[in-house]
C-alpha atoms as a PDB file:
ATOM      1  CA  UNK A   1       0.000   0.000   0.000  1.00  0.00           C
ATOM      2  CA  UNK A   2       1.583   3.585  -1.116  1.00  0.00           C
ATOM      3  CA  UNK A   3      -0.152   6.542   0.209  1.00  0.00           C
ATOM      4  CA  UNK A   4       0.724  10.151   0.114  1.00  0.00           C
ATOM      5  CA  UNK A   5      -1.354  12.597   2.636  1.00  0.00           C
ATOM      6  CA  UNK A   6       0.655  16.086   2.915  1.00  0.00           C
ATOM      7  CA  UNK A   7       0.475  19.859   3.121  1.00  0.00           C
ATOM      8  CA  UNK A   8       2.406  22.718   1.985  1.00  0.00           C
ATOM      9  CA  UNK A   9       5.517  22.507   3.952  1.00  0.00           C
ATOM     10  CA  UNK A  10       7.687  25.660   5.074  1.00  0.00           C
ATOM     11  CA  UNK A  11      10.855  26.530   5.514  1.00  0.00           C
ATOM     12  CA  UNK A  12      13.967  29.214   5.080  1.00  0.00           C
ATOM     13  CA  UNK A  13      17.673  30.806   5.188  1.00  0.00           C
ATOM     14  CA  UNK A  14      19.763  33.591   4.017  1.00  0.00           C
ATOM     15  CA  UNK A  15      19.432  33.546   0.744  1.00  0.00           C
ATOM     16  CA  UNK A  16      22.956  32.442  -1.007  1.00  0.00           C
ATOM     17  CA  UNK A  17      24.055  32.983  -4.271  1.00  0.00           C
ATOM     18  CA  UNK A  18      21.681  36.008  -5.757  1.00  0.00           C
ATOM     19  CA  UNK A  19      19.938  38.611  -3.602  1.00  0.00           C
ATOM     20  CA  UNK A  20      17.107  40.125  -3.602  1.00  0.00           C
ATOM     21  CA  UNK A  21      15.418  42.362  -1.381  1.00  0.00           C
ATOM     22  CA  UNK A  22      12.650  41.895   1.178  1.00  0.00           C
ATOM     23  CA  UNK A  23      10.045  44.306   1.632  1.00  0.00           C
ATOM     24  CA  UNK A  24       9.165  46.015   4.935  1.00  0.00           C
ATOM     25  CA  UNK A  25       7.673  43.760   7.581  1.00  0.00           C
ATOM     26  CA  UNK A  26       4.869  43.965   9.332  1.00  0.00           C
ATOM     27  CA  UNK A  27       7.092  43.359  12.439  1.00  0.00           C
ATOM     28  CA  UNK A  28       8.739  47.029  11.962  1.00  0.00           C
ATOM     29  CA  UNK A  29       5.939  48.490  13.891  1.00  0.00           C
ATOM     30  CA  UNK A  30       6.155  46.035  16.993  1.00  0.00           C
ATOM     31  CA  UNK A  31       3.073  48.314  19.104  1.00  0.00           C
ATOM     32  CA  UNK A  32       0.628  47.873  16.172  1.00  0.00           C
ATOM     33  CA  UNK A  33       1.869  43.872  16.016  1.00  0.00           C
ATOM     34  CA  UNK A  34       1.528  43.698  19.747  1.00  0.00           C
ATOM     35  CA  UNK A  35      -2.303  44.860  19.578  1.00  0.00           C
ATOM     36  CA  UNK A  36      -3.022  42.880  16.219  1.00  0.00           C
ATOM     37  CA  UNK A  37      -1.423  39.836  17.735  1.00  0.00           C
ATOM     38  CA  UNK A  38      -2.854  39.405  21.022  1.00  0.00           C
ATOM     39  CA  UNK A  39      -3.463  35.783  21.145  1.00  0.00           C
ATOM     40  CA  UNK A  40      -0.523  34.802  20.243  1.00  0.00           C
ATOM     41  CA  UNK A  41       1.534  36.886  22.517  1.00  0.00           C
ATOM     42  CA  UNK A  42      -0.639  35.183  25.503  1.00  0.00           C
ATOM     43  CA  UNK A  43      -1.860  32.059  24.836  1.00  0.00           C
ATOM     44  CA  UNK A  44      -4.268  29.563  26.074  1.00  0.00           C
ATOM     45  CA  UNK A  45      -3.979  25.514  27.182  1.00  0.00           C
ATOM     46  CA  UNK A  46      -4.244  23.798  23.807  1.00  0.00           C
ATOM     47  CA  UNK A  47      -7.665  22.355  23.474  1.00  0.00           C
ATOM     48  CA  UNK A  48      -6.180  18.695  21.452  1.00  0.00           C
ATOM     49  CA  UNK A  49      -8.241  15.839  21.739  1.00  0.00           C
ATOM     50  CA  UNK A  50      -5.670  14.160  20.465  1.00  0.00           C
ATOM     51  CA  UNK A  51      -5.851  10.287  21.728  1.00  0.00           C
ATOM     52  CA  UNK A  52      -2.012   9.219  22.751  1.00  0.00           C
ATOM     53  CA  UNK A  53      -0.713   5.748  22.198  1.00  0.00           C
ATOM     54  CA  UNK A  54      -1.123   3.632  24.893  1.00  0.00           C
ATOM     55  CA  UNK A  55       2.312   2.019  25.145  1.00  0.00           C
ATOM     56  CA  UNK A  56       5.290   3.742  25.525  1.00  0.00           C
ATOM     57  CA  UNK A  57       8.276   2.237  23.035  1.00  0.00           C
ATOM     58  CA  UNK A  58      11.636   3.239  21.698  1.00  0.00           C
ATOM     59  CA  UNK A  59      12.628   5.635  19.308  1.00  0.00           C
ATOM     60  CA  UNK A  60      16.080   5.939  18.040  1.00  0.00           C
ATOM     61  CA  UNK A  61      17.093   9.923  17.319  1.00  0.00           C
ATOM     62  CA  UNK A  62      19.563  11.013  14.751  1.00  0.00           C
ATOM     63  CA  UNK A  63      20.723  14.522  16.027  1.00  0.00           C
ATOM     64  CA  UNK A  64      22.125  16.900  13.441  1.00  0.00           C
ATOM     65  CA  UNK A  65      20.238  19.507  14.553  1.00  0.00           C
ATOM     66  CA  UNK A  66      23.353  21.762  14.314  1.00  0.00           C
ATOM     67  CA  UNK A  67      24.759  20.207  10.878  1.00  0.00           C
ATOM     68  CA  UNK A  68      23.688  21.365   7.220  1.00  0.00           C
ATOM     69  CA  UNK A  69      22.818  18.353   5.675  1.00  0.00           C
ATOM     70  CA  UNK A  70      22.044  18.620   1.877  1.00  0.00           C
ATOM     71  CA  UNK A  71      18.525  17.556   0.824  1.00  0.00           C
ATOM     72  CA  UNK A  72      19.346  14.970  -2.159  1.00  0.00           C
ATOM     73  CA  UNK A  73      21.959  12.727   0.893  1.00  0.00           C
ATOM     74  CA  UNK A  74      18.804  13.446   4.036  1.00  0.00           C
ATOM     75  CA  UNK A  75      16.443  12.184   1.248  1.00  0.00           C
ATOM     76  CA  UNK A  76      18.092   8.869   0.140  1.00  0.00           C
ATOM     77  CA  UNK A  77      18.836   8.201   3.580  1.00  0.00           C
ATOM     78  CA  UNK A  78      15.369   8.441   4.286  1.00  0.00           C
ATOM     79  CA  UNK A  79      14.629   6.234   1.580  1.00  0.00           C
ATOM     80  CA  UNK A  80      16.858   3.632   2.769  1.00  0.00           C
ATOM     81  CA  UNK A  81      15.688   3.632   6.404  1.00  0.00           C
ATOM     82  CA  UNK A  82      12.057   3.584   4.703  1.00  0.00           C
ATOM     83  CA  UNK A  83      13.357  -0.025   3.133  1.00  0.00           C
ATOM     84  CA  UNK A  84      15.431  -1.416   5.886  1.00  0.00           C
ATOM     85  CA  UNK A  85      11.964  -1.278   7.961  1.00  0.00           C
ATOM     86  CA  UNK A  86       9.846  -3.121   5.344  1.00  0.00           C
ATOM     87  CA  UNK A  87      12.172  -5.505   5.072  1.00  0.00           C
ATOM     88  CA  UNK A  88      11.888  -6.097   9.022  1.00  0.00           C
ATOM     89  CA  UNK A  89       7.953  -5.653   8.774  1.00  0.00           C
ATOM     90  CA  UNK A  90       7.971  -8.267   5.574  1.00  0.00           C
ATOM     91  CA  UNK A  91       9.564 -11.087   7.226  1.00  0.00           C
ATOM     92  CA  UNK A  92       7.801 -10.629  10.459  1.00  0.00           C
ATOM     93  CA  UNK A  93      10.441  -8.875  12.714  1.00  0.00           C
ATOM     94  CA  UNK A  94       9.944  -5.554  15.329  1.00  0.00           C
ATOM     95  CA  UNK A  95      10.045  -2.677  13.213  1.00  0.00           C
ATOM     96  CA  UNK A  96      11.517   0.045  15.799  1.00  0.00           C
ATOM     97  CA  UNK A  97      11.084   3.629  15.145  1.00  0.00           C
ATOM     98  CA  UNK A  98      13.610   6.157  13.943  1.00  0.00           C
ATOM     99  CA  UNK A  99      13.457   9.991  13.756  1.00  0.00           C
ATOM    100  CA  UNK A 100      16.296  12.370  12.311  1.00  0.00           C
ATOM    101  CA  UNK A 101      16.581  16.180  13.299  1.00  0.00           C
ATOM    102  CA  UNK A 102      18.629  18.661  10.751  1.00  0.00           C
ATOM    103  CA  UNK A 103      18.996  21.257   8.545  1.00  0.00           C
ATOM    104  CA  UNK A 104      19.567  21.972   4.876  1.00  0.00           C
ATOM    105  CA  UNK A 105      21.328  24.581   2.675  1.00  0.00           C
ATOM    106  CA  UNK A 106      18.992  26.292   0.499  1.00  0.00           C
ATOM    107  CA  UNK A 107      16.825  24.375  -1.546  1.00  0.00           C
ATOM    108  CA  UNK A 108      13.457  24.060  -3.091  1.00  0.00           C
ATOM    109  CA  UNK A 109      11.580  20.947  -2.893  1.00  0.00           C
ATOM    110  CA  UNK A 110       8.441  20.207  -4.817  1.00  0.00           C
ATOM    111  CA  UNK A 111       5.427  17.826  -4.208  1.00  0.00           C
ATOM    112  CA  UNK A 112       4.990  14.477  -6.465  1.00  0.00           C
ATOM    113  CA  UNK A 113       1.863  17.165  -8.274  1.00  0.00           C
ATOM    114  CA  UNK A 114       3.527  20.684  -8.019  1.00  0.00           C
ATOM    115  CA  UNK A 115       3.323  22.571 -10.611  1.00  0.00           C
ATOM    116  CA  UNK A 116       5.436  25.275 -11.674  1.00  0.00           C
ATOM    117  CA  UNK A 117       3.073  28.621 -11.556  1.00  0.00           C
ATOM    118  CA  UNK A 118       4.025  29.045  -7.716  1.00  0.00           C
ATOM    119  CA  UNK A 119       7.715  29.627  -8.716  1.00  0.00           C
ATOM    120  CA  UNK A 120       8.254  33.169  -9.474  1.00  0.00           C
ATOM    121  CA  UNK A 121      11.076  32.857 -11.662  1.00  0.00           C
ATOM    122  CA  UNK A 122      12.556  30.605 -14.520  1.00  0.00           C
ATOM    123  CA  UNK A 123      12.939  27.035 -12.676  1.00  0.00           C
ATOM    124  CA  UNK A 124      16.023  27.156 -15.433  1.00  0.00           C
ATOM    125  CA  UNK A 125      17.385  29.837 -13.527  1.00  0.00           C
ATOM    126  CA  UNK A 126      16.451  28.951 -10.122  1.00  0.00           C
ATOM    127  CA  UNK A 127      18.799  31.183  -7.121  1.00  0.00           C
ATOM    128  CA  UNK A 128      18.777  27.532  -5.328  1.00  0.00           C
ATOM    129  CA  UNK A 129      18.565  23.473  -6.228  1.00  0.00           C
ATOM    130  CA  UNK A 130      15.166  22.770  -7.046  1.00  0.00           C
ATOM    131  CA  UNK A 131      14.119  18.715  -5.984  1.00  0.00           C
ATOM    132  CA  UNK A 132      10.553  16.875  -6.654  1.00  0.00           C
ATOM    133  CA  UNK A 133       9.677  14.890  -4.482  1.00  0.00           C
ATOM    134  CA  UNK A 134       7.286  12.025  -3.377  1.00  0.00           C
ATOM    135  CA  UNK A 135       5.335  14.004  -1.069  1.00  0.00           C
ATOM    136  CA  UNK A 136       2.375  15.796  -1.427  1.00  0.00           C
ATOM    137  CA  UNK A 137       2.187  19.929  -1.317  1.00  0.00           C
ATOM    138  CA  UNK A 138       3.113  23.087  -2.968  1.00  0.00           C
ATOM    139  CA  UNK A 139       6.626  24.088  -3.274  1.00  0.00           C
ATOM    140  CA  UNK A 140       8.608  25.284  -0.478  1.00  0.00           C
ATOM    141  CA  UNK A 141      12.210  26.837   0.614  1.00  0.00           C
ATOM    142  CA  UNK A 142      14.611  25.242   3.280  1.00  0.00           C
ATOM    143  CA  UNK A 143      17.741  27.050   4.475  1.00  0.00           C
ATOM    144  CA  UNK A 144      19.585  26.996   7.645  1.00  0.00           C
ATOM    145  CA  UNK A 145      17.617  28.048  10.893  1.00  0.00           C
ATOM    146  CA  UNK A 146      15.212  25.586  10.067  1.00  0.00           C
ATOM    147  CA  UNK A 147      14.700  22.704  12.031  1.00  0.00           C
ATOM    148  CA  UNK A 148      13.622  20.069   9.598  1.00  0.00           C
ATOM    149  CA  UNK A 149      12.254  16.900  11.508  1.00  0.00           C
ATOM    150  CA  UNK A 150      12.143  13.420   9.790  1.00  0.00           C
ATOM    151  CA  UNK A 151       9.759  10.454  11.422  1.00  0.00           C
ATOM    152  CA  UNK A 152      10.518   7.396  10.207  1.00  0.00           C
ATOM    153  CA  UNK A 153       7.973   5.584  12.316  1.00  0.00           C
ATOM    154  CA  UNK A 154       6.201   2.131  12.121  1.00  0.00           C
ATOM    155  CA  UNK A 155       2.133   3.176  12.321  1.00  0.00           C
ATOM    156  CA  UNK A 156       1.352  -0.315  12.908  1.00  0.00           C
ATOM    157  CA  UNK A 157       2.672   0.840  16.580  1.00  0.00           C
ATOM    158  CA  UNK A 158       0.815   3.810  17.234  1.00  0.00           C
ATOM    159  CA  UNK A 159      -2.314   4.450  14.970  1.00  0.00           C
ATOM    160  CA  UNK A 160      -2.732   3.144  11.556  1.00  0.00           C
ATOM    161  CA  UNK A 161      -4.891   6.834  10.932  1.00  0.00           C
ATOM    162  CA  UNK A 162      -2.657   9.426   8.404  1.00  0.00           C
ATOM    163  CA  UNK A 163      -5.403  12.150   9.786  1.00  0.00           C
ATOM    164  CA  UNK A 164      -3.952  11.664  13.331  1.00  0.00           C
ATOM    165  CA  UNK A 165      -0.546  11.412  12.535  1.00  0.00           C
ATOM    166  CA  UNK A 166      -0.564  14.802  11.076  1.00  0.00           C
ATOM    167  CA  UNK A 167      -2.685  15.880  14.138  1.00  0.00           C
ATOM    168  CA  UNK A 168       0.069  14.318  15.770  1.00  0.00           C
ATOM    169  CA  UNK A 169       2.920  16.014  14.033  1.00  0.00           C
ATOM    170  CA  UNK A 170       1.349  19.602  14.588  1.00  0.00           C
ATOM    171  CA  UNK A 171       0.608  18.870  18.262  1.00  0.00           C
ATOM    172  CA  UNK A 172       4.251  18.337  19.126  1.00  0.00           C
ATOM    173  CA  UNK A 173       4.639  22.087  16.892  1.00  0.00           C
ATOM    174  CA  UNK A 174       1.831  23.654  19.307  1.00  0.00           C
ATOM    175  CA  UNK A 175       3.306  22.116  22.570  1.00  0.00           C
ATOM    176  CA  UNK A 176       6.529  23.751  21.464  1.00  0.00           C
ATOM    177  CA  UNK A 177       5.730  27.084  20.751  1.00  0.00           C
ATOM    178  CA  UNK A 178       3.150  27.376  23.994  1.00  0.00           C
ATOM    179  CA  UNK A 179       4.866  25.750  26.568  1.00  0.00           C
ATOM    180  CA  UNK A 180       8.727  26.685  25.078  1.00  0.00           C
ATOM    181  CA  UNK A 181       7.674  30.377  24.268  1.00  0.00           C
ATOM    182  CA  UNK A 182       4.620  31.581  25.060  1.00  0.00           C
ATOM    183  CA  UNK A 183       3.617  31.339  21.925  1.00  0.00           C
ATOM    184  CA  UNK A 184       0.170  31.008  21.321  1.00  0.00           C
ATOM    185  CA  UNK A 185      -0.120  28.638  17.936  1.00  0.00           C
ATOM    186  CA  UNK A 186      -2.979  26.920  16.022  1.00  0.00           C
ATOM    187  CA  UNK A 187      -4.136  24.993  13.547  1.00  0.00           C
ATOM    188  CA  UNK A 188      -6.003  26.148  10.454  1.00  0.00           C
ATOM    189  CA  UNK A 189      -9.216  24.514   9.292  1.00  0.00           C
ATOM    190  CA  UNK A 190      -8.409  23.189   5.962  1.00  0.00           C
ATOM    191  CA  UNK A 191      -4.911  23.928   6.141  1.00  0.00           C
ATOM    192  CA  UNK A 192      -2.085  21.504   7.438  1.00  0.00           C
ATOM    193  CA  UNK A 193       0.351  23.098   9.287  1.00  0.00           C
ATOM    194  CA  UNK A 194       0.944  25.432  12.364  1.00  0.00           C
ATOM    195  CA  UNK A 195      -0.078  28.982  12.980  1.00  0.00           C
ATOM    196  CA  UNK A 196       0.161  32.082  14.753  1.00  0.00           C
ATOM    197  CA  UNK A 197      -1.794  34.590  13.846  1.00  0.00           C
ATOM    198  CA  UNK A 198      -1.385  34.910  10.041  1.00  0.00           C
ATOM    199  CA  UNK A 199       1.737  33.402   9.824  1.00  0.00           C
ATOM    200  CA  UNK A 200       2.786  30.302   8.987  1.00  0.00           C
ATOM    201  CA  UNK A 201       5.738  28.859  11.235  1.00  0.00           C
ATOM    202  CA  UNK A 202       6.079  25.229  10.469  1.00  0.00           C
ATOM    203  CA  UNK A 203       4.780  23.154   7.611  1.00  0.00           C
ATOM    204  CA  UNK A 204       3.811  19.140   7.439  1.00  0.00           C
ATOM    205  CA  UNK A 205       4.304  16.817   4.158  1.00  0.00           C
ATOM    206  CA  UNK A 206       4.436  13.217   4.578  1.00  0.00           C
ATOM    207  CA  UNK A 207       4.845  10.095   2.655  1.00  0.00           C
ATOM    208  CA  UNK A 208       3.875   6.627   3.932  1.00  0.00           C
ATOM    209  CA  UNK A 209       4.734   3.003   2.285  1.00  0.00           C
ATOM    210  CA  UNK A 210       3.299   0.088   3.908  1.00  0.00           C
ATOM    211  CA  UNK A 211       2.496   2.223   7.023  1.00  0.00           C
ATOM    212  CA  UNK A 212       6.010   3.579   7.240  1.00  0.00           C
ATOM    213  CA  UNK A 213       6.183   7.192   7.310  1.00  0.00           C
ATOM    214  CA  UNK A 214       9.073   9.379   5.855  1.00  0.00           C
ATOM    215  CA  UNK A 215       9.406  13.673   4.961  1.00  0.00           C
ATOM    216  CA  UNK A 216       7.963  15.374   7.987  1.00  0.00           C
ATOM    217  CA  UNK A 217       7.679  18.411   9.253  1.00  0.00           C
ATOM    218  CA  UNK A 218       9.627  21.969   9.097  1.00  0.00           C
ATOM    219  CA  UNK A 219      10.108  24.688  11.622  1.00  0.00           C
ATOM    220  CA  UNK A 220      10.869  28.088  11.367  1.00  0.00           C
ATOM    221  CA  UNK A 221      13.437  28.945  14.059  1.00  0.00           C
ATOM    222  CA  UNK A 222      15.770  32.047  13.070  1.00  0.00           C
ATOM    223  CA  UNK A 223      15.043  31.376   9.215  1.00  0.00           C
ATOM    224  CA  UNK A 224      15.887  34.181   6.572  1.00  0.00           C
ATOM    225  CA  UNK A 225      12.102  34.704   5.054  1.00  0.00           C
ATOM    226  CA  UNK A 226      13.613  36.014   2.039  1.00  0.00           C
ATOM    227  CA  UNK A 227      13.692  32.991  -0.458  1.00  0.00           C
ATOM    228  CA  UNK A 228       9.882  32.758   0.316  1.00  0.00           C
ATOM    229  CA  UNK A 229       9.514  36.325  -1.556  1.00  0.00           C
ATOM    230  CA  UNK A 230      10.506  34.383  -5.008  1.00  0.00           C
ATOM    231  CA  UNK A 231       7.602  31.646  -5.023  1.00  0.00           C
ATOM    232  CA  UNK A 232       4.667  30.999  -3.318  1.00  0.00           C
ATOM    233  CA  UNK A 233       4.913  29.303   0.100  1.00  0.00           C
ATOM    234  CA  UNK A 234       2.553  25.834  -0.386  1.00  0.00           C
ATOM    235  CA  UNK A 235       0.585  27.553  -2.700  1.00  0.00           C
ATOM    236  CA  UNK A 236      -1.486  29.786  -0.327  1.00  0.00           C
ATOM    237  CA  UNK A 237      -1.156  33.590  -1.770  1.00  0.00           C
ATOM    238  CA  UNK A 238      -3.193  35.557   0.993  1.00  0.00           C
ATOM    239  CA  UNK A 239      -0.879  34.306   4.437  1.00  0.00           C
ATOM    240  CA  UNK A 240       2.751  34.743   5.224  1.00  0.00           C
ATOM    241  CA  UNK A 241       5.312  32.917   6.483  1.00  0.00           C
ATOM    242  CA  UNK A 242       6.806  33.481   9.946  1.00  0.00           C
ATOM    243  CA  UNK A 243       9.803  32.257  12.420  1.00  0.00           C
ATOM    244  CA  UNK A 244      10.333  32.246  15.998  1.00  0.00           C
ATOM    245  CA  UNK A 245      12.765  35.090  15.955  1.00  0.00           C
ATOM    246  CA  UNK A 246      10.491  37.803  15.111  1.00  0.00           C
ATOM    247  CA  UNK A 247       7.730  36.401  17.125  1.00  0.00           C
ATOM    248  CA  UNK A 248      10.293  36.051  20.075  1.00  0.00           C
ATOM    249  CA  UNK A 249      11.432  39.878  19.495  1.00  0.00           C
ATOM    250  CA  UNK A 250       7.714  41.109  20.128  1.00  0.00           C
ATOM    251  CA  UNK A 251       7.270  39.396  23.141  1.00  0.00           C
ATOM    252  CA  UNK A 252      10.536  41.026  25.143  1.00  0.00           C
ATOM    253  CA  UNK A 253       8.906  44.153  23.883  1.00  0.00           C
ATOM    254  CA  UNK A 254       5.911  42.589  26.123  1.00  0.00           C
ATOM    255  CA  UNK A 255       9.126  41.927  28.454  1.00  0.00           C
ATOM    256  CA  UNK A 256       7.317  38.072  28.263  1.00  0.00           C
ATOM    257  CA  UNK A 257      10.172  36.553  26.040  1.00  0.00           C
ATOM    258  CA  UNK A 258      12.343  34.065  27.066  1.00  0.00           C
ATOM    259  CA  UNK A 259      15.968  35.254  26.635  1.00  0.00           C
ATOM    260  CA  UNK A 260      18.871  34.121  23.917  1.00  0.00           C
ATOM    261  CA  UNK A 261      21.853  35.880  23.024  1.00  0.00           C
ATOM    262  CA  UNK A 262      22.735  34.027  19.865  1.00  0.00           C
ATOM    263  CA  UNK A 263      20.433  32.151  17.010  1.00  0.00           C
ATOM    264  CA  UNK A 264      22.373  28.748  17.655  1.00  0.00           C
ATOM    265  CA  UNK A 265      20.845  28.698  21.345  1.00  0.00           C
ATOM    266  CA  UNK A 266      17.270  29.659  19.946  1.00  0.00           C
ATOM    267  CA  UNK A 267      18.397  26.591  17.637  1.00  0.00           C
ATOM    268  CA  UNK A 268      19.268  24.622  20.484  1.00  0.00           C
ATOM    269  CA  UNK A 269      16.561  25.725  22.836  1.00  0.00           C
ATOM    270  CA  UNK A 270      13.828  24.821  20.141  1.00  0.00           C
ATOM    271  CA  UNK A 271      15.478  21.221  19.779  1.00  0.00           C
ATOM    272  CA  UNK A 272      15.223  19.787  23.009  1.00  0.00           C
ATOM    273  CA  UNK A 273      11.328  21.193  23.438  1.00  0.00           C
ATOM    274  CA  UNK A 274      10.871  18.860  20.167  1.00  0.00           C
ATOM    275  CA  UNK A 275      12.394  16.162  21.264  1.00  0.00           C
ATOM    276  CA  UNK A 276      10.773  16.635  24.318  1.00  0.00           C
ATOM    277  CA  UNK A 277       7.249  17.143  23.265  1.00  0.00           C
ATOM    278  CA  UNK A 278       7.982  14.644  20.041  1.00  0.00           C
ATOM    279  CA  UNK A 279       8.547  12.022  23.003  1.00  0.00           C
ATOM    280  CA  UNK A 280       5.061  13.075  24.442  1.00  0.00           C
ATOM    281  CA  UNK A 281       2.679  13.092  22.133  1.00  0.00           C
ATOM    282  CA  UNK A 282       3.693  10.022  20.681  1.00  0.00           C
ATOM    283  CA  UNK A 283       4.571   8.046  23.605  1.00  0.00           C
ATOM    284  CA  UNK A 284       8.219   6.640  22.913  1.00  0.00           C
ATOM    285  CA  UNK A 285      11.571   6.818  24.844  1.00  0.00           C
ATOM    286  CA  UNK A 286      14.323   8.777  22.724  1.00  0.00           C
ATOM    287  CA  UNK A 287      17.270   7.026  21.844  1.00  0.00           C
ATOM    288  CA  UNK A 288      20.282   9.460  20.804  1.00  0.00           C
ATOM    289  CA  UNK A 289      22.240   7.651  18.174  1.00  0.00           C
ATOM    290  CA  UNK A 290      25.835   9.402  18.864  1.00  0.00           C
ATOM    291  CA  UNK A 291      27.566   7.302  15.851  1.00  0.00           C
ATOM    292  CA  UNK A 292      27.177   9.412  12.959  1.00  0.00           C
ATOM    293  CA  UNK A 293      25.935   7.299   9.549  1.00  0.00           C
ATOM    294  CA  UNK A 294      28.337   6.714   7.286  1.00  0.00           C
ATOM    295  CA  UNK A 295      26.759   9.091   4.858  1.00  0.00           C
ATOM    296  CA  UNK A 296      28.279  11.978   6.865  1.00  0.00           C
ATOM    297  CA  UNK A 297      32.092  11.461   6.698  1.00  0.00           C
ATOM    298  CA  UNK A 298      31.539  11.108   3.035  1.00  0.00           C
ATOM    299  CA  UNK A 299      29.857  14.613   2.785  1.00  0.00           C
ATOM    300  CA  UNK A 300      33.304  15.905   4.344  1.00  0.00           C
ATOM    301  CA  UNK A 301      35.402  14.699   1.814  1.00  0.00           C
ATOM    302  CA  UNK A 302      32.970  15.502  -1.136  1.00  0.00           C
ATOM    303  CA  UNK A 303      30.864  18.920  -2.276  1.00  0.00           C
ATOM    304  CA  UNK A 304      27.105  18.712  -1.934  1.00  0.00           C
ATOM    305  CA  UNK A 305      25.180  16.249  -4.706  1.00  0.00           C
ATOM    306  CA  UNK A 306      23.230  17.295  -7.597  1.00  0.00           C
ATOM    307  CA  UNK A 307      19.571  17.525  -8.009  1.00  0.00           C
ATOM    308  CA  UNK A 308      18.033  14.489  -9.513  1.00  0.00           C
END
């Protein structure tokens, strides 16, 4: 069975190569943002229904939270992970969960039915890589600052439902941005994803073979918006894409923000609430994996590869 359930993912960096101008946010006049923005400057308890899993089990966690990885070597390892596990499931073996945390230099990615009217340039002449891929969704931009998270998990043990593993996926988001940073984010009806206010902070596109999930979800930490201004983000024209920085800036005008003197500590800060609340909502002890894959040492030694 091959199913693919996703939404327009997000994601961001300083923009490399060409640049291009961003037009005057909405954040340069933080009293007006304050008042517009109420809610999410003081949120509320999230209201989830969201049934848990009943039995806790192990996860195994791939932390590169702090490493660049570049999309075409995080995909194929996906892809292999994806395999190793049907292999297990096929001849009747556990089939343990995985999960890998990163970044990636800029890219686009496209969904398996993207089309090309949401880039606004020549894809011939695209600033960054451009990669389509098996998910669903719009197109999208990831650059460093995002934190890019990648389930590889076994449904069978948890809930054989793609509508509550994407519930799933933006609860851990919500948790996150409430609990972390006061944040008070939401889900849009109709929309996959997570919200404050108008803006978009992370994005959700999945894949799933044989109950195996791979792709994920994407947060935006201390992302450059930018590379968003040259296509549009998941296909939605009339909202905007936002990052915890900004948000994070309006609330110590509040004085209610909580304190960072550098983006790799926001970076760091925001990782271990999603591990955290990742362990949480669905149920699983994390497992650190401090052996590198092999993948990596390669990477040192050779430059980034090629779209496909």
């Amino acid at each position: 069975m091959e199913m693919i359930l996703s939404t327009p993912s997000a994601s961001f960096f300083p923009s490399c190569g060409r640049t291009h101008r961003r037009p005057e946010s909405p954040w340069s006049h933080p009293r007006k943002v304050i008042a517009k923005f109420d809610r999410v400057l003081h949120p509320k308890a999230s209201k989830s229904r969201l049934t848990l899993n009943a039995h806790q089990r192990t996860c195994e966690c791939f932390d590169l939270h702090r490493d660049l990885i570049p999309y075409n070597d995080a995909w194929s390892w996906q892809k292999d992970i994806v395999r190793e596990k049907i292999a297990l499931i096929d001849a009747n073996e556990e089939c343990p969960d995985s999960l890998i945390v990163l970044q990636h230099p800029p890219v686009y990615t496209l969904g398996t039915n993207s089309t090309e009217e949401f880039l606004n340039f020549d894809p011939k002449d695209s600033p960054f890589s451009i990669y389509r891929t098996e998910r669903g969704g719009e197109v999208t931009y990831h650059g460093p600052g995002q934190i890019v998270m990648y389930p590889i998990i076994n449904l069978r043990n948890h809930k054989m439902d793609l509508h509550w593993y994407l519930r799933a996926l933006e609860e851990v988001i919500i948790r996150v941005l409430s609990s972390t940073f006061s944040i008070n984010a939401n889900r849009v009806d109709g929309l996959t994803g997570v919200w404050a206010g108008n803006q978009k902070l992370a994005a959700i596109g999945i894949r799933v073979s044989k109950w195996i999930t791979f792709h994920g979800l994407a947060l935006n930490v201390t992302t450059d918006l930018s590379p968003f201004n040259l296509i549009v983000p998941c296909g939605i024209r009339n909202r905007q894409v936002g990052n915890i920085k900004e948000l994070l800036l309006l609330l110590r005008e509040a004085k209610n923000s909580i304190h960072f003197d550098k983006d790799s500590q926001l970076i760091d800060i925001t990782f271990e609430a999603l591990i955290h609340q990742f362990a949480q909502v669905f149920q699983v002890d994390i497992h650190q994996k401090t052996t590198p894959p092999p993948f990596l040492e390669s990477l040192k030694q050779a430059p980034p590869s090629s779209p496909g």
